[in-house]
Structures are given as structure tokens and as C-alpha cells.
C-alpha atoms as a PDB file:
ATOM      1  CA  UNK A   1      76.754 -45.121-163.664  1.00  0.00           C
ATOM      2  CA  UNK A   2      75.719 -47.360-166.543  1.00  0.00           C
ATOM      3  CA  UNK A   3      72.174 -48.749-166.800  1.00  0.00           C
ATOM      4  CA  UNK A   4      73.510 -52.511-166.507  1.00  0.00           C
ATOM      5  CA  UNK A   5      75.794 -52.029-163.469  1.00  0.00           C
ATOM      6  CA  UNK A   6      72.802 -49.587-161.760  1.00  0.00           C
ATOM      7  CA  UNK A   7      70.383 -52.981-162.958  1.00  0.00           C
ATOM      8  CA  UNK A   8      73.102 -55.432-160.726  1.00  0.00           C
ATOM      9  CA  UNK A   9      72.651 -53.330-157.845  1.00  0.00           C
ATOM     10  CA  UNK A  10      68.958 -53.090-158.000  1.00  0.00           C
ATOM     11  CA  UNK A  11      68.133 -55.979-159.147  1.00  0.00           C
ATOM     12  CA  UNK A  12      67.155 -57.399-155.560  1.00  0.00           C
ATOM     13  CA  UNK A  13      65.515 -54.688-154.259  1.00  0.00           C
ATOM     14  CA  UNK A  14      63.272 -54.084-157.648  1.00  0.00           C
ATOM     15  CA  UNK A  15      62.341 -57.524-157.906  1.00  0.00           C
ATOM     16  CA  UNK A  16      60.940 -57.331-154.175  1.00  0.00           C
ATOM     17  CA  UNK A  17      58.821 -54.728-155.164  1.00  0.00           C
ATOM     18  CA  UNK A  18      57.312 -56.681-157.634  1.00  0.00           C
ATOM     19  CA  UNK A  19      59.253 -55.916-161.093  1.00  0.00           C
ATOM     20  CA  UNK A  20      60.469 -58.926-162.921  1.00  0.00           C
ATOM     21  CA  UNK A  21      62.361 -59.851-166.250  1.00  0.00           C
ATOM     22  CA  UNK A  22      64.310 -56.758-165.968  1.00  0.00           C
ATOM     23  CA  UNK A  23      67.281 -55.819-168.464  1.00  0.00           C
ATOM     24  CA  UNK A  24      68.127 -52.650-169.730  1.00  0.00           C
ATOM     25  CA  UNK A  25      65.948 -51.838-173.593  1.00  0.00           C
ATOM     26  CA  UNK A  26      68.598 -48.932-175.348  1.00  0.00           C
ATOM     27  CA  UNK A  27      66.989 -45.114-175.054  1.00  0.00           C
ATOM     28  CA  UNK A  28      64.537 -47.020-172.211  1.00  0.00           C
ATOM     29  CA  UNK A  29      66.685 -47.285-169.682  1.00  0.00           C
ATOM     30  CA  UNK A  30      66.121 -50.250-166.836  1.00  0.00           C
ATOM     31  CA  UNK A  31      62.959 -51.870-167.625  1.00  0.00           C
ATOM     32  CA  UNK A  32      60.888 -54.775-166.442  1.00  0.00           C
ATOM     33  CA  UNK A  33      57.320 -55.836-165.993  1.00  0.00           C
ATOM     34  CA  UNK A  34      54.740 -55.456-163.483  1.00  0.00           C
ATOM     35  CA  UNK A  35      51.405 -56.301-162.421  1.00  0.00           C
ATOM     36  CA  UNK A  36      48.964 -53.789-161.410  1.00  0.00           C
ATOM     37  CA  UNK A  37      45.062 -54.038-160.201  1.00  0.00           C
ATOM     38  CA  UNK A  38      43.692 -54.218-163.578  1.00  0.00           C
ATOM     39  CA  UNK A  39      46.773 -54.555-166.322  1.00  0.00           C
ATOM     40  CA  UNK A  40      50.031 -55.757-167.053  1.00  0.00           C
ATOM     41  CA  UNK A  41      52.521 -53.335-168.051  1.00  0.00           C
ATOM     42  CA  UNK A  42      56.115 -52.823-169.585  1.00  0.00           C
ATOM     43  CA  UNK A  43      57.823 -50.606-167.239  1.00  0.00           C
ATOM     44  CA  UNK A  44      60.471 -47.851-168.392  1.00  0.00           C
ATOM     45  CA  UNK A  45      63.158 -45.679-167.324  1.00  0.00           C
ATOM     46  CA  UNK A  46      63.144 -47.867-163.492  1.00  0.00           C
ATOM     47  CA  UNK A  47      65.004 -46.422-160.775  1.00  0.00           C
ATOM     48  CA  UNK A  48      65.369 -46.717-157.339  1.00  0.00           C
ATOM     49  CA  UNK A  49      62.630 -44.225-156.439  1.00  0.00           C
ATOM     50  CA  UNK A  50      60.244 -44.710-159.378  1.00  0.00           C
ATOM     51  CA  UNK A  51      59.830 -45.097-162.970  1.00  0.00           C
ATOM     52  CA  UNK A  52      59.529 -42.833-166.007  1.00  0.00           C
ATOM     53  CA  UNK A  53      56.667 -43.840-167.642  1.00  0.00           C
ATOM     54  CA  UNK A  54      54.622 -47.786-168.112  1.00  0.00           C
ATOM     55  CA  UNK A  55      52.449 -49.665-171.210  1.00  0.00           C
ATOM     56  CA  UNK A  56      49.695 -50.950-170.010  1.00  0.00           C
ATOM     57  CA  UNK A  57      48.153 -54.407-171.376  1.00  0.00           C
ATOM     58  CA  UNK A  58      44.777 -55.601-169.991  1.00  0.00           C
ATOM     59  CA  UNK A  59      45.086 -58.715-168.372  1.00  0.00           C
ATOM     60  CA  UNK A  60      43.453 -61.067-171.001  1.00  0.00           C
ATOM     61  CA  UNK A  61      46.636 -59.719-173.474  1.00  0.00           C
ATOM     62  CA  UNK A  62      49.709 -60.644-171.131  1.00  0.00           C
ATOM     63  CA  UNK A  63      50.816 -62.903-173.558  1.00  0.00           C
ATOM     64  CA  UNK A  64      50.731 -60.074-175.936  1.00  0.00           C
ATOM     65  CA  UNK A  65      52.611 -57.997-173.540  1.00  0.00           C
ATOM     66  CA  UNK A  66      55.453 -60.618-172.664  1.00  0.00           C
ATOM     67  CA  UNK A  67      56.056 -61.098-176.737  1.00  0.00           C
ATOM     68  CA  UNK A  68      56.090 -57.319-177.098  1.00  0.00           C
ATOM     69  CA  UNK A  69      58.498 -56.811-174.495  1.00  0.00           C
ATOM     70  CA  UNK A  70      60.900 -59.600-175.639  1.00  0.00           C
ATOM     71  CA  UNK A  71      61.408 -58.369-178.768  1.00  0.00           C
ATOM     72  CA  UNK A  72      61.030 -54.586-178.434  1.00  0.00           C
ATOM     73  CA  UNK A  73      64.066 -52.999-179.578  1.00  0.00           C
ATOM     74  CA  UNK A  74      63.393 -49.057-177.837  1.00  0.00           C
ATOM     75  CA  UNK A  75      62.120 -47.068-180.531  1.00  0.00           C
ATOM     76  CA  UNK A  76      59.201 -46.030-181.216  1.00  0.00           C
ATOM     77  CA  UNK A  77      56.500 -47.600-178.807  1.00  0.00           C
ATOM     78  CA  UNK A  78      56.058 -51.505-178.114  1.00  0.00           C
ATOM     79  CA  UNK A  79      53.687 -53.845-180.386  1.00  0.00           C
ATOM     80  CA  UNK A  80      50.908 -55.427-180.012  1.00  0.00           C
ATOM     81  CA  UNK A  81      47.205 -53.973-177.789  1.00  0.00           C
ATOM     82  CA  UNK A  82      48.716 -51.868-174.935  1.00  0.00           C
ATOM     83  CA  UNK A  83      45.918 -49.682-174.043  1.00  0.00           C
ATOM     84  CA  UNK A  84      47.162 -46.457-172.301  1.00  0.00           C
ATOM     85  CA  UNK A  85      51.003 -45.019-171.636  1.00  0.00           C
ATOM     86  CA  UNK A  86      51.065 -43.465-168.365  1.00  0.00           C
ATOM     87  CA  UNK A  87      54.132 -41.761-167.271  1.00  0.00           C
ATOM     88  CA  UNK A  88      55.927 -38.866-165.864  1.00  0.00           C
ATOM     89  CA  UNK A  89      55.984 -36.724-169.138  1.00  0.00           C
ATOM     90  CA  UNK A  90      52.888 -37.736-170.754  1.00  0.00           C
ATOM     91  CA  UNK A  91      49.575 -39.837-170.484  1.00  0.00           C
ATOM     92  CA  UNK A  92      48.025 -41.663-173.865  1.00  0.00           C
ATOM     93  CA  UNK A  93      45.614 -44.148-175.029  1.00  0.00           C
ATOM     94  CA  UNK A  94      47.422 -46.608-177.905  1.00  0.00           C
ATOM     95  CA  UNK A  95      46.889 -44.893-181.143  1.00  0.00           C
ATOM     96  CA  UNK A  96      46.402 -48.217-182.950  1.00  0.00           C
ATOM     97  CA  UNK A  97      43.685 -48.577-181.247  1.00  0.00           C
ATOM     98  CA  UNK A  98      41.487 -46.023-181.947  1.00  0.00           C
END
């Protein structure tokens, strides 16, 4: 099924979990945002029994983290001070910030 149909269906369950702005990023998959206890985080590759993988943006940067989501186009990762990936495949701190 395509990502935008699968995002239709979901959309009302996902967004009671606590996702929100979701739409479909090419090579990502259904994404969206989220709170968590200490960041803010671009969410990838959402399903209806997880996620692939999240960016995670302290807080005091969610501004940062809405622009970067807006306007990221898929590739490579998103802009801007995301501190740490965490995800299914891989966990890393932001290189660009080292």
C-alpha cells in the first residue's frame, strides 16, 4: 500500500498517540513529530506498531526542529542541532556537532 493512502488510514490513530504534522518525506516513509521527556524529534519510517528510527532536538531548539522538518527533502540527514539519531538500525550523536 502506498505511504500516503497507509498515512489516511493512520492518521487518527497516530495523532492520538501523540505524532503530529505528519506527511510522507520520499526514502523516509510516514513521518511526523513528537515530543519526548527531554527532546523534540523528527520521526521516520512511522507505522502502526512503531517507527524506524527519530532526530532528536533538545527542547530549547524546537524551532530549529520544526524549520528542519519543513523543508527537509529525505536525503541525507535533517539540518540544523539535532543531537542524537536513535533508531532501529543504528544509534548516533549529530556529526556537526562534534
Amino acid at each position: 500500500m502506498e505511504d500516503n493512502k497507509r498515512l489516511e488510514i493512520l492518521r487518527e490513530e497516530l495523532e492520538g498517540e501523540g505524532y503530529y504534522d505528519l506527511k510522507v518525506i520520499p526514502g523516509q516513509g510516514i513521518c511526523g513529530m513528537m515530543r519526548f521527556i527531554f527532546t523534540t524529534a523528527i520521526v521516520v519510517g512511522i507505522t502502526n506498531i512503531g517507527y524506524r528510527g527519530r532526530y532528536c532536538y533538545p527542547h530549547a531548539l524546537v524551532k530549529d526542529c520544526v524549520l528542519a522538518y519543513n523543508i527537509w527533502d529525505g536525503t541525507e540527514h535533517p539540518m540544523g542541532g539535532w543531537i542524537k539519531y536513535k533508531g532501529e538500525d543504528d544509534e548516533f550523536c549529530n556529526p556537526n556537532n562534534e
